[in-house]
N, C-alpha and C. Protein backbone atom coordinates (compact mmCIF):
# COMPACT_ATOMS: atom_id res chain seq x y z
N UNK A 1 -23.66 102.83 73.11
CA UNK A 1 -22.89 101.61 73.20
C UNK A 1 -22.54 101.15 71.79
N UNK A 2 -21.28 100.86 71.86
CA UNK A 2 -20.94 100.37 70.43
C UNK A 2 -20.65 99.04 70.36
N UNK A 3 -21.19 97.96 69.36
CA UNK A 3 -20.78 96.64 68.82
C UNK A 3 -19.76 96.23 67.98
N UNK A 4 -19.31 95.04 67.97
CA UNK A 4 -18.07 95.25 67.03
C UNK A 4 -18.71 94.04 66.14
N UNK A 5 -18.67 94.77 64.97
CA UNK A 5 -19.35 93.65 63.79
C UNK A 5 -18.14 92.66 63.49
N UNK A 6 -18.83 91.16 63.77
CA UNK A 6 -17.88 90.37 63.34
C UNK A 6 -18.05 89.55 62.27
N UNK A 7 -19.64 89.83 61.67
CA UNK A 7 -19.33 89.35 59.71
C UNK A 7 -19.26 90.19 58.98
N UNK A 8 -19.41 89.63 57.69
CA UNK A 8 -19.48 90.95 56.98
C UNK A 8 -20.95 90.99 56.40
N UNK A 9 -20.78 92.41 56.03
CA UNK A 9 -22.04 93.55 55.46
C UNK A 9 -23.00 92.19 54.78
N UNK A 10 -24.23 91.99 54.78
CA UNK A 10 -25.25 91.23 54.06
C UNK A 10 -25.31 92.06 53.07
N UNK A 11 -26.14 93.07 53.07
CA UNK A 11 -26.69 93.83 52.45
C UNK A 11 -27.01 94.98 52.65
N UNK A 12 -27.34 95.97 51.96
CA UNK A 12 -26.86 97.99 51.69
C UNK A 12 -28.88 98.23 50.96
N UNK A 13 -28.98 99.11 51.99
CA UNK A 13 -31.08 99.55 51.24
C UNK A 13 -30.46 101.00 51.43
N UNK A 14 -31.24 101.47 50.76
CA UNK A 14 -30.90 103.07 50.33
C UNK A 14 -32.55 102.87 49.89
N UNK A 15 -32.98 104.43 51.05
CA UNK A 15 -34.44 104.86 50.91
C UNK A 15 -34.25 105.59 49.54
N UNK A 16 -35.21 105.01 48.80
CA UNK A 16 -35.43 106.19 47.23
C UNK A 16 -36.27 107.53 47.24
N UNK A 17 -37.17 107.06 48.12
CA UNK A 17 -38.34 108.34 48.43
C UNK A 17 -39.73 107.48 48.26
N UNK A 18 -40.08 107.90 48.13
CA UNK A 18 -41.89 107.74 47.55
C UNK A 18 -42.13 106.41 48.40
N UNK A 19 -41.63 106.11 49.43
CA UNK A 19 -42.08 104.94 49.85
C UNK A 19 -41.62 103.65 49.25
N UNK A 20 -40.29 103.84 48.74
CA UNK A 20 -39.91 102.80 47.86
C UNK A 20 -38.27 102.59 48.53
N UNK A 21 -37.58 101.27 48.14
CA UNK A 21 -35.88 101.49 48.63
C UNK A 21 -35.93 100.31 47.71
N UNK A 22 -34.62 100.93 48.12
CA UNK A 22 -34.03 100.01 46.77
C UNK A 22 -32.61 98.92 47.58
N UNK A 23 -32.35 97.33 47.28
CA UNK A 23 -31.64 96.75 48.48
C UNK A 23 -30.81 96.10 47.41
N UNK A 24 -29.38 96.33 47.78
CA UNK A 24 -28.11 94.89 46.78
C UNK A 24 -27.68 93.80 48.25
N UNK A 25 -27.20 93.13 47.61
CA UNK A 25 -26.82 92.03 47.99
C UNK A 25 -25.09 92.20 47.88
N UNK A 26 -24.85 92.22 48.55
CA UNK A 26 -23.10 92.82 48.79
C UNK A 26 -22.62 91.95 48.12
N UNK A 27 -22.71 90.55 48.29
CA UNK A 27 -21.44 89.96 47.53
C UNK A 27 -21.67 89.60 46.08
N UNK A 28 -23.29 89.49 45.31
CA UNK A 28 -23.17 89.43 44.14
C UNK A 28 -23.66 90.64 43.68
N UNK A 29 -23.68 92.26 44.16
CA UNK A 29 -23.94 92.66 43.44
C UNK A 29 -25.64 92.60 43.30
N UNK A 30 -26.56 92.03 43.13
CA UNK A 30 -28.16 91.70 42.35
C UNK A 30 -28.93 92.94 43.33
N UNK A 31 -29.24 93.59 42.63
CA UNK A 31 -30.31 95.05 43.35
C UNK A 31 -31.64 94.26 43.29
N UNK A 32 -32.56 94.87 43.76
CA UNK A 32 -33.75 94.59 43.84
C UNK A 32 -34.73 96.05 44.94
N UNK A 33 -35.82 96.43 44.18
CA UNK A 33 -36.42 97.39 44.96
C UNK A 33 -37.92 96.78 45.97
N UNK A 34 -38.21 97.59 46.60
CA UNK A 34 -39.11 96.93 47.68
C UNK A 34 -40.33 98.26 47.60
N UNK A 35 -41.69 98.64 47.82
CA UNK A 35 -42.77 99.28 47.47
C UNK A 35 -43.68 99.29 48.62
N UNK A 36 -44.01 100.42 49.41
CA UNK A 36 -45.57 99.80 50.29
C UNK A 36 -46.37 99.66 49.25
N UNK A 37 -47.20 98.47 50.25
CA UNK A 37 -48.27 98.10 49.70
C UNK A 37 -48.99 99.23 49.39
N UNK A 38 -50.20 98.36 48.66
CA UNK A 38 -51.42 99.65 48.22
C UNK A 38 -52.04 100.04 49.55
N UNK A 39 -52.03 98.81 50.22
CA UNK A 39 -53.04 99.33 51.27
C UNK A 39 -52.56 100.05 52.32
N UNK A 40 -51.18 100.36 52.03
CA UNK A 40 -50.63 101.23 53.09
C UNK A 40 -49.97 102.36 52.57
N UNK A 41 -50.84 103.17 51.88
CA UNK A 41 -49.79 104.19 50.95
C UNK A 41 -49.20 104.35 50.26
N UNK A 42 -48.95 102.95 49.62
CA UNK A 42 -47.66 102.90 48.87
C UNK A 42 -48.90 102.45 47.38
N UNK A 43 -47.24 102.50 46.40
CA UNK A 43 -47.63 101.91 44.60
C UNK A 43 -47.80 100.16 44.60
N UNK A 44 -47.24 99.55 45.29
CA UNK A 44 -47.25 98.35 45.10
C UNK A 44 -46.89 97.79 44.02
N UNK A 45 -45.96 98.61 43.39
CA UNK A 45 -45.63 98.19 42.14
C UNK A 45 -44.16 97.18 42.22
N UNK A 46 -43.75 96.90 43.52
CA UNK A 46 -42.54 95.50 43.77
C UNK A 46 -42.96 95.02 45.23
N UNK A 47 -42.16 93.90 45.32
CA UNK A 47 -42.05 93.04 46.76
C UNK A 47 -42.65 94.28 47.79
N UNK A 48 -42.91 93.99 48.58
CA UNK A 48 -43.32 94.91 49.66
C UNK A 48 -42.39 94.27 50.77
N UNK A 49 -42.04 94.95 51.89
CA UNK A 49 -40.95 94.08 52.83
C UNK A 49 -41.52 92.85 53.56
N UNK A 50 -43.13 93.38 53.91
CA UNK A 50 -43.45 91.89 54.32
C UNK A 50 -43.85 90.86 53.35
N UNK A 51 -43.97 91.51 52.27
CA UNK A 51 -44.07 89.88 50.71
C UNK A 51 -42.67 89.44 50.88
N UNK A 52 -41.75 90.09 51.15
CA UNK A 52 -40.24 89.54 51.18
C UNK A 52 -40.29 88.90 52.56
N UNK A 53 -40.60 88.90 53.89
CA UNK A 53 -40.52 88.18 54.69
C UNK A 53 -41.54 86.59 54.25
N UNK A 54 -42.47 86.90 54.18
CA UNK A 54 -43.22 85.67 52.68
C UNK A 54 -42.66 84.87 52.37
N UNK A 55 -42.09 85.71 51.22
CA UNK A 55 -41.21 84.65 50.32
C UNK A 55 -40.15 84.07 50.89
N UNK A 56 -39.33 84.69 51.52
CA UNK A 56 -38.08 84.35 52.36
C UNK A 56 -38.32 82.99 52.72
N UNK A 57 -39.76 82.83 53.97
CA UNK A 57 -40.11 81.54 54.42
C UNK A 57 -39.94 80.41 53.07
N UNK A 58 -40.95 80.99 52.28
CA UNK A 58 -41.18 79.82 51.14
C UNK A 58 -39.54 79.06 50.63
N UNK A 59 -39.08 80.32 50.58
CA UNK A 59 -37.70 80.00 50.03
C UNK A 59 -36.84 79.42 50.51
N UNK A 60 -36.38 79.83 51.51
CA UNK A 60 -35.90 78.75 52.67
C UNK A 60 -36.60 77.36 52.52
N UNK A 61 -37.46 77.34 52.87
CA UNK A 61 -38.32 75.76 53.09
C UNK A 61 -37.68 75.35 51.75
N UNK A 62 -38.06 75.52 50.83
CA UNK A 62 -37.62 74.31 49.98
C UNK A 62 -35.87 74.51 49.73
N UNK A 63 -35.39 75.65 49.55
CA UNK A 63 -34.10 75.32 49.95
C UNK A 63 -33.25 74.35 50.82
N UNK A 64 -33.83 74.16 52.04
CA UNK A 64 -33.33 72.98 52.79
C UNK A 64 -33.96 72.03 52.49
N UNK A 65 -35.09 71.62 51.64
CA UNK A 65 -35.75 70.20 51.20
C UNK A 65 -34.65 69.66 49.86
N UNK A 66 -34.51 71.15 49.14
CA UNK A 66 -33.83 70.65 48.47
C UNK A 66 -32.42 70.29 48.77
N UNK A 67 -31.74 70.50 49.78
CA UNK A 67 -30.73 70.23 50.33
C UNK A 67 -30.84 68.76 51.16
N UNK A 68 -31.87 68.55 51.71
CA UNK A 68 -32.02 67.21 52.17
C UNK A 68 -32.04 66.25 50.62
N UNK A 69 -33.09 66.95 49.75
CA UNK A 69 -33.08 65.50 48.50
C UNK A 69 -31.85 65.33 48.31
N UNK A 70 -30.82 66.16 47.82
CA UNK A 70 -29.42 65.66 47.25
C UNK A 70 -29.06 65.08 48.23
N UNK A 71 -28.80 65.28 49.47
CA UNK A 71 -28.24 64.34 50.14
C UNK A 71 -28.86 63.18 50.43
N UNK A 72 -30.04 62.74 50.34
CA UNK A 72 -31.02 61.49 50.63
C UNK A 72 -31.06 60.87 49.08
N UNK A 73 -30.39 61.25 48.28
CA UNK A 73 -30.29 60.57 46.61
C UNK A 73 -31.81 60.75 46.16
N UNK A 74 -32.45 61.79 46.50
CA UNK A 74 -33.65 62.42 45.20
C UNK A 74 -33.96 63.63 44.85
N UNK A 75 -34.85 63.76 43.82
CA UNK A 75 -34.96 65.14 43.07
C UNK A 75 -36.34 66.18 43.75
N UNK A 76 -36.37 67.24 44.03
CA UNK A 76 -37.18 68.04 44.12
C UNK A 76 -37.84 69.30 42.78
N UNK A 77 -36.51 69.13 41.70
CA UNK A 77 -36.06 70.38 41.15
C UNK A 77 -37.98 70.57 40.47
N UNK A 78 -38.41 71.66 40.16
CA UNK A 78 -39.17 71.71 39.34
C UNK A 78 -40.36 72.21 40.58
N UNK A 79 -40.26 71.92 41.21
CA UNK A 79 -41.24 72.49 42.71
C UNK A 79 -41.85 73.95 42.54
N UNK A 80 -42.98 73.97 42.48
CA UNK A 80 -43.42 75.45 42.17
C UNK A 80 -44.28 75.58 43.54
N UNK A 81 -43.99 76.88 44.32
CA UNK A 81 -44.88 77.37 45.45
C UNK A 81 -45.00 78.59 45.07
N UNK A 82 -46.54 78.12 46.15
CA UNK A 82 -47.77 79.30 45.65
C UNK A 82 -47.43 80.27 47.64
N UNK A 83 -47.13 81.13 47.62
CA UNK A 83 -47.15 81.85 48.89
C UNK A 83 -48.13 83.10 49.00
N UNK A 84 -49.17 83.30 50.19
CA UNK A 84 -49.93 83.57 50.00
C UNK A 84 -49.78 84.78 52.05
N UNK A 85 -49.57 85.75 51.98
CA UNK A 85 -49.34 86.44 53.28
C UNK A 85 -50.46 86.95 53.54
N UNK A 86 -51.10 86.80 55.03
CA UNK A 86 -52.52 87.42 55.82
C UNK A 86 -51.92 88.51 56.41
N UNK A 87 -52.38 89.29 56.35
CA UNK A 87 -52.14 90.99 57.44
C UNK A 87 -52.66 90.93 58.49
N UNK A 88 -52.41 90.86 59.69
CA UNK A 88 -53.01 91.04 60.49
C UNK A 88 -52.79 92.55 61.11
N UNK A 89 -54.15 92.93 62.53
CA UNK A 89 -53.76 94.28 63.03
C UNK A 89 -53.64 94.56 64.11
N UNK A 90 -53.08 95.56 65.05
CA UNK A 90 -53.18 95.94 66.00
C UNK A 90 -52.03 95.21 66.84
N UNK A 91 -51.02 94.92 66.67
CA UNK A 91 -50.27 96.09 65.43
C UNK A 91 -50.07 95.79 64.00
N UNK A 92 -50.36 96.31 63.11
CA UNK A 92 -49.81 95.59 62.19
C UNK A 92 -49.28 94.99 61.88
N UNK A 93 -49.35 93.97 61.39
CA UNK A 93 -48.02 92.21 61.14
C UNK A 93 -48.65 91.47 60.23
N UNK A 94 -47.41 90.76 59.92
CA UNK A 94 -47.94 89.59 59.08
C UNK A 94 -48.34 88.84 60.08
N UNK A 95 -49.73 88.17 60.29
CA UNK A 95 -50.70 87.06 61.04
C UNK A 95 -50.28 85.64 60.22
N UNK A 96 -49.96 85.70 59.25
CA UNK A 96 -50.11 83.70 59.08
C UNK A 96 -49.08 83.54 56.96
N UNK A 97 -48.82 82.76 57.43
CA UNK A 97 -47.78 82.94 55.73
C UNK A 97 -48.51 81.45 55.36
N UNK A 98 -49.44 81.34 54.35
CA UNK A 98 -49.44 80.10 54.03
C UNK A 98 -48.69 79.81 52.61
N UNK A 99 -47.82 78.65 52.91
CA UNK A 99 -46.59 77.93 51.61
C UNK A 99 -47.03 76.60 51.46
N UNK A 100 -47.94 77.09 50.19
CA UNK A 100 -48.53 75.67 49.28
C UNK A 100 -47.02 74.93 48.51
N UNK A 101 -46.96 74.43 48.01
CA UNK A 101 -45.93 73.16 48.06
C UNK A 101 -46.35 72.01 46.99
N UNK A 102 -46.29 72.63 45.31
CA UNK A 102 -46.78 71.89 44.20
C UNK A 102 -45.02 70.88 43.90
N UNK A 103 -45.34 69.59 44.37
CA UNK A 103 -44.48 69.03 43.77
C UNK A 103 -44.06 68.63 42.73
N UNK A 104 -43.25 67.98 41.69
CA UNK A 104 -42.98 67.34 40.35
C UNK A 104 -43.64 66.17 40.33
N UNK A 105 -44.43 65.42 38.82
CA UNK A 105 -45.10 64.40 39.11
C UNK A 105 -43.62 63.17 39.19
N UNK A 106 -43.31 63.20 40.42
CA UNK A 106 -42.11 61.91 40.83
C UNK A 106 -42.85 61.36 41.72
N UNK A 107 -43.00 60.05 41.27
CA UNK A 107 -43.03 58.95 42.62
C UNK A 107 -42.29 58.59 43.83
N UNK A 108 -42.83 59.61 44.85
CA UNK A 108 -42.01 59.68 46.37
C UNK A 108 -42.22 58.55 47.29
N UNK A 109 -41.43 58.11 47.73
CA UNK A 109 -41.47 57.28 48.80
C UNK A 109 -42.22 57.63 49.93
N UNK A 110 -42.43 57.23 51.01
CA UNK A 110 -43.46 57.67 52.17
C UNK A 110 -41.78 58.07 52.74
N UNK A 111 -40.66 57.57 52.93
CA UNK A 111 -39.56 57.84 53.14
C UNK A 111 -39.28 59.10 53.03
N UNK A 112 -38.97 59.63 51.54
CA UNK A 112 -39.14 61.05 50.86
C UNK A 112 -39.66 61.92 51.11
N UNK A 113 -41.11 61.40 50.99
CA UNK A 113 -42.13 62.65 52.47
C UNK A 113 -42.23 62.68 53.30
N UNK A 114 -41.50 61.74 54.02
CA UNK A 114 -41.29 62.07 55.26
C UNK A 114 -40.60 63.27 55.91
N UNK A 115 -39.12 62.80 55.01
CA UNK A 115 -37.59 63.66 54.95
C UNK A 115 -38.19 65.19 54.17
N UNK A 116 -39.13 65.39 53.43
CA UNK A 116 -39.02 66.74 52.97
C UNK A 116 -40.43 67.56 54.29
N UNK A 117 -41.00 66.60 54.70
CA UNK A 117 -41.58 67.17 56.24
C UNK A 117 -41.03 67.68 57.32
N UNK A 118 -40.13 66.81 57.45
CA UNK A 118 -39.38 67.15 58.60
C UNK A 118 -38.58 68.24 58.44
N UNK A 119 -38.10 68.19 57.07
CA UNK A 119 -36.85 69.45 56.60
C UNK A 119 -37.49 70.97 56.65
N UNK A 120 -38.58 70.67 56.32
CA UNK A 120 -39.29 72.15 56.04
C UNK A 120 -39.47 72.77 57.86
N UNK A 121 -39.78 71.61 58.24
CA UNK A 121 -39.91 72.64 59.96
C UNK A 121 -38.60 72.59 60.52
N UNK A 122 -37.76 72.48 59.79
CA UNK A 122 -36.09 72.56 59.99
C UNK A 122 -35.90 73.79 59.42
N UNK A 123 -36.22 74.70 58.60
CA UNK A 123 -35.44 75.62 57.92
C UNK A 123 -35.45 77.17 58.88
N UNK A 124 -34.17 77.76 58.65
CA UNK A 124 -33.99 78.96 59.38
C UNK A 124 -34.97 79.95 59.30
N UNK A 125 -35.23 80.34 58.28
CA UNK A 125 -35.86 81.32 58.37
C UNK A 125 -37.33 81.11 59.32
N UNK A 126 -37.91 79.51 59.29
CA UNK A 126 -38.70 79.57 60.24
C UNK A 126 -38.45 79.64 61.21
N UNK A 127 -37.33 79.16 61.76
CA UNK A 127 -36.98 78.97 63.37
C UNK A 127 -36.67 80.62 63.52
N UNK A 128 -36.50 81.52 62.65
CA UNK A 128 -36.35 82.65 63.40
C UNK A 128 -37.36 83.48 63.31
N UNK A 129 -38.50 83.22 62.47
CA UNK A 129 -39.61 84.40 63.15
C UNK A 129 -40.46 83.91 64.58
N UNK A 130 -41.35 85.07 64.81
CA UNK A 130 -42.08 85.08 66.08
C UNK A 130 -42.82 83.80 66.15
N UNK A 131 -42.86 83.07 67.10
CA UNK A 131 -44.08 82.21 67.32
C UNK A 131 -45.45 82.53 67.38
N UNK A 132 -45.71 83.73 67.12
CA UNK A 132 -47.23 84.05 67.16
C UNK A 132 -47.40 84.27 65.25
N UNK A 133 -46.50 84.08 64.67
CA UNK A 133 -46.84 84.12 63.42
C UNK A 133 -46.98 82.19 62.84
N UNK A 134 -48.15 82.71 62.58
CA UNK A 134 -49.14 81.51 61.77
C UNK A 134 -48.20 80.79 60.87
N UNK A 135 -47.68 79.41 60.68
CA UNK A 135 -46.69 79.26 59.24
C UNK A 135 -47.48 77.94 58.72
N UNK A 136 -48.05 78.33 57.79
CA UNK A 136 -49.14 76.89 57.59
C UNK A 136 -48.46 76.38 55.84
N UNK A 137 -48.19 75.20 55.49
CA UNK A 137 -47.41 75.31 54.56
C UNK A 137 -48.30 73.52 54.41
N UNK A 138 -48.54 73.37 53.00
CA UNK A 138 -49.62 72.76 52.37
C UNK A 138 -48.41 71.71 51.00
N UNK A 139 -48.14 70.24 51.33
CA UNK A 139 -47.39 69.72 50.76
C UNK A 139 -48.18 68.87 49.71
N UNK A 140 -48.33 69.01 48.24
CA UNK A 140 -48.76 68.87 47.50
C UNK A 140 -48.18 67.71 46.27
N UNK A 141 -48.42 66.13 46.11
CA UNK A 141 -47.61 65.00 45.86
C UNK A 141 -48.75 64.82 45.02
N UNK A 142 -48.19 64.63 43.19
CA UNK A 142 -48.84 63.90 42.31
C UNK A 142 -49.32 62.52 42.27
N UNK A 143 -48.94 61.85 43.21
CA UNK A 143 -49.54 60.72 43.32
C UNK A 143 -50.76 60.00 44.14
């Protein structure tokens, strides 16, 4: 059965060998390679695909927080997260992504944290993995 693609191409992975591929990003161009883990055969010497499903979450999440601050008139910029992926087995999967959430020392409104709470269980990339995957994400306010 054939589909008829109606966006265009995301992105192009070309297997390298050794357990490694290598992935661009079609419209800018930016390569980036991907590694099994150690514990699965691989060098671990880049992202592994499930550290990239990981990060993805993390990334997303504050991407749409930071998309809510500009539009709610405040700053997020400077936000450093710590992402941290559990393995689970049988079958193998990622079991639980926890996204710690170091904010800037800014004085937030209860308003502010509210809006960057709500945004984070708004973002796509969560709404599209499995519900049996764990998403525990740890919001962290200098004040």
């Amino acid at each position: 059965m054939y589909h008829k693609i109606l966006s265009m191409e995301t992105s192009r992975v070309t297997y390298t060998g050794d357990l490694r591929a290598q992935a661009m990003h079609i419209k800018s161009g930016q390569v980036f390679i991907t590694d099994a883990p150690t514990d699965n055969q691989g060098k671990g010497e880049a992202f592994s695909p499930t550290d990239l499903l990981a990060t993805s979450l993390g990334a997303c999440a504050i991407t749409v927080v930071g998309i809510a601050a500009r539009t709610h008139g405040f700053n997020v910029d400077g936000t450093v997260l710590k992402i941290t992926k559990i393995m689970a087995s049988e079958p193998r999967r990622v079991g639980e992504v926890i996204v710690e959430m170091d904010f800037p020392a800014v004085k937030y409104s209860e308003k502010e944290k509210s809006i960057i709470r709500h945004t984070i269980n708004t973002c796509p990339v969560s709404q599209s993995l499995n519900q049996n995957l764990k998403q525990t994400f740890i919001l962290n306010f200098s004040d």
